[in-house]
N, C-alpha and C. Protein backbone atom coordinates (compact mmCIF):
# COMPACT_ATOMS: atom_id res chain seq x y z
N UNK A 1 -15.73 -6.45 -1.02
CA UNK A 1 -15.54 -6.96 -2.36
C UNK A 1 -16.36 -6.16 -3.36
N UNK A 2 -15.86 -6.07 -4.74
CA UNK A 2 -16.50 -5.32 -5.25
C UNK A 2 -17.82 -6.25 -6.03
N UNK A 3 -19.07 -5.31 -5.96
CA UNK A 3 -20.28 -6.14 -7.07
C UNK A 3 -20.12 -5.99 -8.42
N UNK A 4 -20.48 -7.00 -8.89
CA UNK A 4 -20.37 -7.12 -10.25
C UNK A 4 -22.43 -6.74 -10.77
N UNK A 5 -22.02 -6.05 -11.82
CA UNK A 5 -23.84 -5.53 -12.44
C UNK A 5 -23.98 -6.14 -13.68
N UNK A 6 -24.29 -7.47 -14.32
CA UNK A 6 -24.36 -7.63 -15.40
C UNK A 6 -25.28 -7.13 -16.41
N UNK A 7 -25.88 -6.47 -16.17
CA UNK A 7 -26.71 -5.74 -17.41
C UNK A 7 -25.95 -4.21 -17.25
N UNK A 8 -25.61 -3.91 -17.18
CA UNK A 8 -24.68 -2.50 -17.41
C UNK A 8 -22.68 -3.15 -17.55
N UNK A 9 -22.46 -4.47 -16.90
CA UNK A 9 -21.24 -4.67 -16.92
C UNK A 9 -20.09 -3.62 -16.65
N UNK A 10 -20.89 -2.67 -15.59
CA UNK A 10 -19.85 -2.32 -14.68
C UNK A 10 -19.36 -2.36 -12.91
N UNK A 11 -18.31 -2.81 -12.88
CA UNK A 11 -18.44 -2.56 -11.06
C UNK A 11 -17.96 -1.76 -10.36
N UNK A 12 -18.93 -1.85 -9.59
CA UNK A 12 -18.87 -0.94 -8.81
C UNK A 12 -18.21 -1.04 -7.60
N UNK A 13 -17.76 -0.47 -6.17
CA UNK A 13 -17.13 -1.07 -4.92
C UNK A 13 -18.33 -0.49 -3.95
N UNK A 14 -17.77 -0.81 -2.96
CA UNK A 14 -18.60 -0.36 -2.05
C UNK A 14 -18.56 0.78 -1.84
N UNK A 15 -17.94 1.76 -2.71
CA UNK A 15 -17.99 3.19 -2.20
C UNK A 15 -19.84 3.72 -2.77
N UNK A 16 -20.50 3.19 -3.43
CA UNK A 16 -21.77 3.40 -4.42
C UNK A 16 -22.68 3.00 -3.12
N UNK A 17 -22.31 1.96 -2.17
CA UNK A 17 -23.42 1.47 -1.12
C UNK A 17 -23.02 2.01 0.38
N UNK A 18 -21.75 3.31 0.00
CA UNK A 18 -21.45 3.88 1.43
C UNK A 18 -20.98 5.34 0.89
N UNK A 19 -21.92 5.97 0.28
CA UNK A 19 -21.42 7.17 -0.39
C UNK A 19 -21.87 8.25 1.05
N UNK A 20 -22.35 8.36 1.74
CA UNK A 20 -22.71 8.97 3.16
C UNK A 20 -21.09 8.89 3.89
N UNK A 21 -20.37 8.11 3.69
CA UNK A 21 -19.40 7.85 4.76
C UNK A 21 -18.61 9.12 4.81
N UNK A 22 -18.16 9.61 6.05
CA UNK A 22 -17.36 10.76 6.09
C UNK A 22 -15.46 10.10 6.16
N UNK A 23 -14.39 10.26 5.33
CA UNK A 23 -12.96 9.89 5.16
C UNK A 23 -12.24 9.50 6.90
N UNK A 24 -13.35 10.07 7.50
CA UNK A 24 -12.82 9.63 9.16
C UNK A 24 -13.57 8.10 9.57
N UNK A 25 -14.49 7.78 8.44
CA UNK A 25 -15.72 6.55 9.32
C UNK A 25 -14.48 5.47 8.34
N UNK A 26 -13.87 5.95 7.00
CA UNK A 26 -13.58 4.84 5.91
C UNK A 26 -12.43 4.80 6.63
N UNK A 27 -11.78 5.26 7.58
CA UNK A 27 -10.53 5.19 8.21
C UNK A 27 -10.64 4.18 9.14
N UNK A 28 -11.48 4.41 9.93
CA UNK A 28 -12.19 3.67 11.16
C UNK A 28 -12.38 2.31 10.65
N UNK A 29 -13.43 2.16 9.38
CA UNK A 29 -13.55 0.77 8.77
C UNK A 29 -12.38 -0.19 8.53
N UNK A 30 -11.50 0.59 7.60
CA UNK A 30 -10.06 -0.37 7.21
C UNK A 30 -9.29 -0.37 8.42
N UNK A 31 -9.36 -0.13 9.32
CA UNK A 31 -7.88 0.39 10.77
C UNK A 31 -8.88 -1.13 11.55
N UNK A 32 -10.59 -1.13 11.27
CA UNK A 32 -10.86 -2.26 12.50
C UNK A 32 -10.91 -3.75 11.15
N UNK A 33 -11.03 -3.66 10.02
CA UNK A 33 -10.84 -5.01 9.04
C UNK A 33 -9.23 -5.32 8.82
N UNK A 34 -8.68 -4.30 9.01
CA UNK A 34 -7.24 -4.79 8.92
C UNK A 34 -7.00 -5.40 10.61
N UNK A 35 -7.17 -4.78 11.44
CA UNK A 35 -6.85 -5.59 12.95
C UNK A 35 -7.56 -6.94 12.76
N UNK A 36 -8.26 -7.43 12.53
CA UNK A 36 -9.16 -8.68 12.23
C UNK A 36 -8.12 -9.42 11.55
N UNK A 37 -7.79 -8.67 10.49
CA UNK A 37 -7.22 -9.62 9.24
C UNK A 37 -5.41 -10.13 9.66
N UNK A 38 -5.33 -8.66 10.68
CA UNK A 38 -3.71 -8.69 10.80
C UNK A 38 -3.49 -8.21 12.51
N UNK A 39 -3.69 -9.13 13.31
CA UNK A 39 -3.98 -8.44 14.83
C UNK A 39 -2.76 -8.67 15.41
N UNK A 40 -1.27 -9.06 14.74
CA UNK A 40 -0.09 -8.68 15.39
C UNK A 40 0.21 -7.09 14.76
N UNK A 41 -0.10 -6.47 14.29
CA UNK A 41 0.42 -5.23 13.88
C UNK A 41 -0.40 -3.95 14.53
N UNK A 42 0.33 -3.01 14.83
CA UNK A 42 -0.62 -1.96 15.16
C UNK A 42 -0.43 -0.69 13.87
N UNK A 43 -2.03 -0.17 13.31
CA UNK A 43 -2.02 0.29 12.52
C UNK A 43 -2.62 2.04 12.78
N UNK A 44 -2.00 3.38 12.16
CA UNK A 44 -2.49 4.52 12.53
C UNK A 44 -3.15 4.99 11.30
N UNK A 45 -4.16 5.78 11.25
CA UNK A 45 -4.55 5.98 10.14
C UNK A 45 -5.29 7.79 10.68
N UNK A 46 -4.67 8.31 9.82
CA UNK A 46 -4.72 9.94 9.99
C UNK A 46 -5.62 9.97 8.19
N UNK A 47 -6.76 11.64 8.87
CA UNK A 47 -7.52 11.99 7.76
C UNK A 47 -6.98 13.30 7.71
N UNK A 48 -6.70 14.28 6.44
CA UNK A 48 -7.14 15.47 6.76
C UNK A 48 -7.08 16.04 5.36
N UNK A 49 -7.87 16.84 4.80
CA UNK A 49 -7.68 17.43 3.42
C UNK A 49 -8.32 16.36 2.26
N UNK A 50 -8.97 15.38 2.58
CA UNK A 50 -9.29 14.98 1.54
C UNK A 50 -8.62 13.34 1.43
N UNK A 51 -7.64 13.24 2.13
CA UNK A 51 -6.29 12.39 1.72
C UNK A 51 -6.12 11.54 3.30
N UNK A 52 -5.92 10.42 3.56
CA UNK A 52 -5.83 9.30 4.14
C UNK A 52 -3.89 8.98 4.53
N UNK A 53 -3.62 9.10 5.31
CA UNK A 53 -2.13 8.42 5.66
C UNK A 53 -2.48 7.46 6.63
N UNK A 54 -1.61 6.64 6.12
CA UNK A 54 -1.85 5.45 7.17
C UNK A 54 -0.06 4.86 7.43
N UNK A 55 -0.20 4.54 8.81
CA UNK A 55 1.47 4.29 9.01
C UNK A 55 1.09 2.29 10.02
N UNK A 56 2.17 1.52 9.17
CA UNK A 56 2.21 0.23 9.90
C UNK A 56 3.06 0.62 10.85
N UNK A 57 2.78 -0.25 11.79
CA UNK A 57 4.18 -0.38 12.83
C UNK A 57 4.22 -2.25 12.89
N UNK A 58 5.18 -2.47 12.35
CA UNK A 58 5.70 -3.70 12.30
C UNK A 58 7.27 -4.24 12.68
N UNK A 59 6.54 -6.03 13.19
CA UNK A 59 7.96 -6.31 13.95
C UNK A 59 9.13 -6.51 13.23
N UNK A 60 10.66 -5.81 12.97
CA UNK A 60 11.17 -5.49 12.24
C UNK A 60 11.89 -7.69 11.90
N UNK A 61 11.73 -8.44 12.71
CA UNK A 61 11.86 -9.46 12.22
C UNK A 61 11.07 -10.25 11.37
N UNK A 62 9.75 -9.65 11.36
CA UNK A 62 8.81 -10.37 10.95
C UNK A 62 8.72 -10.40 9.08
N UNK A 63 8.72 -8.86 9.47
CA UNK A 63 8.21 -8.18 7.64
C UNK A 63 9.09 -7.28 7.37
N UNK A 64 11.05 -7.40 7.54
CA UNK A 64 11.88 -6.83 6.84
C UNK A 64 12.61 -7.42 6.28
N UNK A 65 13.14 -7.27 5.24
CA UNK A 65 13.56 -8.13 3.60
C UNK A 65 15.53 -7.65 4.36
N UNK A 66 15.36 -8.75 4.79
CA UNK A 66 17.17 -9.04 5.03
C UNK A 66 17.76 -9.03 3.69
N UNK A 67 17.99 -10.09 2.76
CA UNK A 67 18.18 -10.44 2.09
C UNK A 67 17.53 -10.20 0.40
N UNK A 68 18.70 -9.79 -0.20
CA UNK A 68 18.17 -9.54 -2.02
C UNK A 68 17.31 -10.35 -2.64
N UNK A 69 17.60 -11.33 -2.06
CA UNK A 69 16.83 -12.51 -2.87
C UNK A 69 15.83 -12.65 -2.02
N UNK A 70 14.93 -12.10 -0.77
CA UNK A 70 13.66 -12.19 -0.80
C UNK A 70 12.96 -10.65 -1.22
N UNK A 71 13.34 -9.88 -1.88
CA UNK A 71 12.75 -9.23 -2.36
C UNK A 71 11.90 -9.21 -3.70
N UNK A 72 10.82 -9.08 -4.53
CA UNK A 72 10.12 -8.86 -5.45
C UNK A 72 11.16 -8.10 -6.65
N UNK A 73 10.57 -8.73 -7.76
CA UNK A 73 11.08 -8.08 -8.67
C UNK A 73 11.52 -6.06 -8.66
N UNK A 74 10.31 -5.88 -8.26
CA UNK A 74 10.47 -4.88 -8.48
C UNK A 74 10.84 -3.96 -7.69
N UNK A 75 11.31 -4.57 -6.09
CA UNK A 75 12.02 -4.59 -5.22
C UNK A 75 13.37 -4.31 -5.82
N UNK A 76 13.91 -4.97 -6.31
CA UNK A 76 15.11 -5.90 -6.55
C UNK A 76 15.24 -4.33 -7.76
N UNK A 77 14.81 -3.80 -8.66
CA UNK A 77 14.73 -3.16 -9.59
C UNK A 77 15.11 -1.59 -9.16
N UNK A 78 14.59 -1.94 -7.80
CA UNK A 78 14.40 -0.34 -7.39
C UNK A 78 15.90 -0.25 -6.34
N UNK A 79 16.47 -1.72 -5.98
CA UNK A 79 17.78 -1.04 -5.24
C UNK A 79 18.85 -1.05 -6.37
N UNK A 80 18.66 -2.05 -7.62
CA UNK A 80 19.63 -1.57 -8.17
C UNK A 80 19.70 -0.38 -9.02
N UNK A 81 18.64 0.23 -9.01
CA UNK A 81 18.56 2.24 -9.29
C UNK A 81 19.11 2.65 -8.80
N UNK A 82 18.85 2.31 -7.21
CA UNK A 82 19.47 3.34 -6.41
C UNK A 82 20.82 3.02 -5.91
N UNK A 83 21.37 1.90 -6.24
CA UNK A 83 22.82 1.90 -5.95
C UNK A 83 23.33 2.50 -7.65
N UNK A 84 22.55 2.38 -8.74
CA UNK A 84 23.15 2.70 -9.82
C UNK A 84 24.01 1.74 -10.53
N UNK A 85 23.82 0.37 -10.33
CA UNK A 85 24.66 -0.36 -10.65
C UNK A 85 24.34 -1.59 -12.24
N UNK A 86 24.96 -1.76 -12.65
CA UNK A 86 24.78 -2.19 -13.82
C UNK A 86 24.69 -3.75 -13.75
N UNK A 87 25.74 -4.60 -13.56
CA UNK A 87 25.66 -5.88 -13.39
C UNK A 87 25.53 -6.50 -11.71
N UNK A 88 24.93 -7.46 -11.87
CA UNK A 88 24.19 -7.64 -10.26
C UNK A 88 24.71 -8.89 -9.78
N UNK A 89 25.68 -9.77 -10.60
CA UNK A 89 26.24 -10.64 -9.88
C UNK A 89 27.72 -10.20 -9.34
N UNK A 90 28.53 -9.23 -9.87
CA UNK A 90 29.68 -8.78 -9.31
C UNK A 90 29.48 -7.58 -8.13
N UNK A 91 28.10 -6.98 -7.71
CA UNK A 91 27.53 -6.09 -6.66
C UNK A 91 27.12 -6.53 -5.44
N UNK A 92 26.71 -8.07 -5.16
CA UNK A 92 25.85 -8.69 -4.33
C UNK A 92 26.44 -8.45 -2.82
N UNK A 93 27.96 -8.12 -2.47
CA UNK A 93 27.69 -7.57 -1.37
C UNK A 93 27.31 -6.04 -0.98
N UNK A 94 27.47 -5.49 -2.27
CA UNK A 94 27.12 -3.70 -2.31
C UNK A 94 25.58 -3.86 -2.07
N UNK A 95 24.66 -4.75 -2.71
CA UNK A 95 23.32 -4.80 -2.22
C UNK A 95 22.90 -5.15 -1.34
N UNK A 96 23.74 -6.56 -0.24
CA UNK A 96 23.63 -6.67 0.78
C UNK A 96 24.13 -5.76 2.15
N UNK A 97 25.37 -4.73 1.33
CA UNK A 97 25.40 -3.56 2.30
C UNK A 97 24.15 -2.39 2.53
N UNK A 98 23.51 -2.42 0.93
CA UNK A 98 22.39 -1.41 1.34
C UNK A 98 21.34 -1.77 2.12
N UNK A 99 20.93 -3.05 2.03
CA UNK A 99 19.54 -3.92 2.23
C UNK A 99 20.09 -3.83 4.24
N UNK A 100 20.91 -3.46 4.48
CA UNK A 100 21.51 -3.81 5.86
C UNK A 100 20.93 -2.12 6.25
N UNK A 101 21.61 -1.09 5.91
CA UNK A 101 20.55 -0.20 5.83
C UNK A 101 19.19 0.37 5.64
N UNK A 102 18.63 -0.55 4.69
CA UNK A 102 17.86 -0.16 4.07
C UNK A 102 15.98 -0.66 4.73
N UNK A 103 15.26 0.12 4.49
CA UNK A 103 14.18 -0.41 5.64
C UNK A 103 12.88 -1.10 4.32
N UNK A 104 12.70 -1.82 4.00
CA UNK A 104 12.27 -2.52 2.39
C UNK A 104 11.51 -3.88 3.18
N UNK A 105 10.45 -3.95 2.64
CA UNK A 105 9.10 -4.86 2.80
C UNK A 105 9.44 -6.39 2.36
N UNK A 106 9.72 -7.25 3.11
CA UNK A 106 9.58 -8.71 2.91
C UNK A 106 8.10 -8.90 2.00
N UNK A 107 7.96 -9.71 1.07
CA UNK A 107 6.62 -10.25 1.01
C UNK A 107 5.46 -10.68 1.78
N UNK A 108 5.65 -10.82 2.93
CA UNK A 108 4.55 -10.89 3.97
C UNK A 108 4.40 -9.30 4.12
N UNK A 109 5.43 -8.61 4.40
CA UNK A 109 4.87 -7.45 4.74
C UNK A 109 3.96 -7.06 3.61
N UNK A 110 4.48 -7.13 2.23
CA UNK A 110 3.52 -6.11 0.90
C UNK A 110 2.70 -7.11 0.90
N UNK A 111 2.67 -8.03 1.40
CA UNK A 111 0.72 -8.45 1.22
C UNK A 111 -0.09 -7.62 1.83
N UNK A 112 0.45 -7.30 3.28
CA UNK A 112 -0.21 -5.90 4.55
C UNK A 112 -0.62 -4.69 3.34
N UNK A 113 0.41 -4.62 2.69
CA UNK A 113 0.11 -2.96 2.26
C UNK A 113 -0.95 -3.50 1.06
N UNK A 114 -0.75 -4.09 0.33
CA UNK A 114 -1.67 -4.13 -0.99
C UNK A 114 -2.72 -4.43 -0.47
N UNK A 115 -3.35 -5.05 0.94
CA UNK A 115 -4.59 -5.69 1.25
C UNK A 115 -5.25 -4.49 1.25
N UNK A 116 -3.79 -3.52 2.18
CA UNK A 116 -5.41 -1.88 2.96
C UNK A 116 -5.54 -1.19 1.63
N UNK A 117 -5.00 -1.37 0.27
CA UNK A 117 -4.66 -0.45 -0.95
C UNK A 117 -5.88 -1.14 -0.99
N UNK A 118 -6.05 -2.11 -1.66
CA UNK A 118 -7.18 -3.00 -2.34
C UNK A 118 -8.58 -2.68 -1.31
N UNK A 119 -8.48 -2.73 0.20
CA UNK A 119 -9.40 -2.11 0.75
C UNK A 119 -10.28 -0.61 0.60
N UNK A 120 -8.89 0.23 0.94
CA UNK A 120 -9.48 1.61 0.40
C UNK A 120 -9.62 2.03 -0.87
N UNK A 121 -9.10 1.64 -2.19
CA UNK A 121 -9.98 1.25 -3.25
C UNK A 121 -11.21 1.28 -3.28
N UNK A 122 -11.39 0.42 -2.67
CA UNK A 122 -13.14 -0.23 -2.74
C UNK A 122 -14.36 0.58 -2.31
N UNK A 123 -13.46 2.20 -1.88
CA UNK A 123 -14.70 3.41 -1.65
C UNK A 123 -14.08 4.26 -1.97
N UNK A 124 -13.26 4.04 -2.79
CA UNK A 124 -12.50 5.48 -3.45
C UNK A 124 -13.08 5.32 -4.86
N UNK A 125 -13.31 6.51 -5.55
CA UNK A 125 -13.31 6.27 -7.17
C UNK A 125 -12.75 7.40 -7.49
N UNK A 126 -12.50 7.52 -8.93
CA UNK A 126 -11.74 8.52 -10.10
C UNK A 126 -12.35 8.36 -11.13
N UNK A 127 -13.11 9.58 -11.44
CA UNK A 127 -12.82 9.89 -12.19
C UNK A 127 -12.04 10.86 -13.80
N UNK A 128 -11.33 10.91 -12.79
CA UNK A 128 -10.00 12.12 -13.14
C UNK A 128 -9.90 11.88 -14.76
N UNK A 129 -9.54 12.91 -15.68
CA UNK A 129 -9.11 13.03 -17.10
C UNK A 129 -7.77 13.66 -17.05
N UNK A 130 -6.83 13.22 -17.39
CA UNK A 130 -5.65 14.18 -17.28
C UNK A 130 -5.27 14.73 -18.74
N UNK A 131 -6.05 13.85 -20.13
CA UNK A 131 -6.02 14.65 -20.84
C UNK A 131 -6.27 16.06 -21.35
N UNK A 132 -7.50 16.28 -20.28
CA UNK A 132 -8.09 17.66 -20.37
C UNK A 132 -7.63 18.25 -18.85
N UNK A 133 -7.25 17.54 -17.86
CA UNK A 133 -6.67 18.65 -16.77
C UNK A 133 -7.44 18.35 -15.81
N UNK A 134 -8.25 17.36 -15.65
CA UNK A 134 -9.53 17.48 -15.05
C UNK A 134 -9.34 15.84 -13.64
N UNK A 135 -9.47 16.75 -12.55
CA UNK A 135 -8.87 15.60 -11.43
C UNK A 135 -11.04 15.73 -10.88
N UNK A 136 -11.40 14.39 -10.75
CA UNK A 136 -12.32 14.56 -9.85
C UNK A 136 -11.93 12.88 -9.31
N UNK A 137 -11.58 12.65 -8.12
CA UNK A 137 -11.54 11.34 -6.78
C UNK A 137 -11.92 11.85 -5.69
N UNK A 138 -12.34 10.67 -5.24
CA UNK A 138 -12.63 10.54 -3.91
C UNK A 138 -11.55 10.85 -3.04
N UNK A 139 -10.95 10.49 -2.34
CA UNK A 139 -9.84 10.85 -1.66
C UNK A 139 -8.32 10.28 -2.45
N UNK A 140 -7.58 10.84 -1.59
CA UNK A 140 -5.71 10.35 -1.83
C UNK A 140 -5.43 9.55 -0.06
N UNK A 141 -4.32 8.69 -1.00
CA UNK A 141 -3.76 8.18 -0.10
C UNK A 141 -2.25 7.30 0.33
N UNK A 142 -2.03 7.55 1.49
CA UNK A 142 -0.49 7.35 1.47
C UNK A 142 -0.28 6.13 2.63
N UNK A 143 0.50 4.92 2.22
CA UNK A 143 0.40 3.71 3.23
C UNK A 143 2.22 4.23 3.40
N UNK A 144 2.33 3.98 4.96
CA UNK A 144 3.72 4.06 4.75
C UNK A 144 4.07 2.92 6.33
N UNK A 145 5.25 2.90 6.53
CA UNK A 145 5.67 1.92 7.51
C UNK A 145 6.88 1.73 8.42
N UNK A 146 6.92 1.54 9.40
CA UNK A 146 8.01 2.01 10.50
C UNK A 146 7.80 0.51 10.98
N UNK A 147 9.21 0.01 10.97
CA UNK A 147 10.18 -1.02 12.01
C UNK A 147 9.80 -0.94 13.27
N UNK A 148 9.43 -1.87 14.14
CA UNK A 148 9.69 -1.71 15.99
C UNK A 148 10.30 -2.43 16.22
């Protein structure tokens, strides 16, 4: 969790009380707090370059979005982009044909992903300027996820 400093009123995460950690120990940390938090899933977490990938393997009944209507807004936003379609009550089996294809996160599942985001956060910082061109972070990182 992150500390709060009230006489400066800024917070900080735990990356300020684990600045020693090498991107292979912060891997190690979130791969054994996520098994704790989530011990039906098996989770991989690769370092190299600076940058963090991490891949779920989840049970495809558990945390895959059958259906349009359990998807998130912005779920819901992003298939009708990609079918390209304009009105969404005369499409609903064209979306239920893609969603049949389509490999898309139930809400149980994106709680999984936003938890390890919100985790590795918490020892990552930026301070990047892109007005002037200027990238300085801690690492990058990529959550991604495969069906079993």
């Amino acid at each position: 969790m992150p500390i709060y400093y009230i006489h400066n009123k800024e917070i900080k995460g735990r990356k300020t009380m684990t600045e020693t950690l090498e991107l292979k120990d912060i891997a190690k940390l979130m791969k054994k707090e996520m098994k704790i938090k989530y011990p039906d899933i098996k989770i991989s977490a690769k370092t190299k370059n600076g940058f963090i990938w991490v891949t779920l393997f989840l049970k495809e009944e558990d945390y895959r979005a059958f259906d349009y209507y359990e998807l998130s807004d912005k779920d819901k936003r992003f298939v009708i982009n990609k079918l390209d379609i304009g009105c969404i009550e005369h499409n609903l089996d064209r979306i239920r044909g893609y969603l049949s294809e389509a490999s898309v996160l139930n809400q149980k599942g994106q709680e999984i992903v936003d938890s390890i985001n919100i985790f590795l956060e918490q020892y990552n910082y930026d301070n990047s300027d892109v007005m002037r061109d200027y990238f300085d972070f801690g690492f990058a990182s990529n959550i991604d996820y495969e069906f079993v």
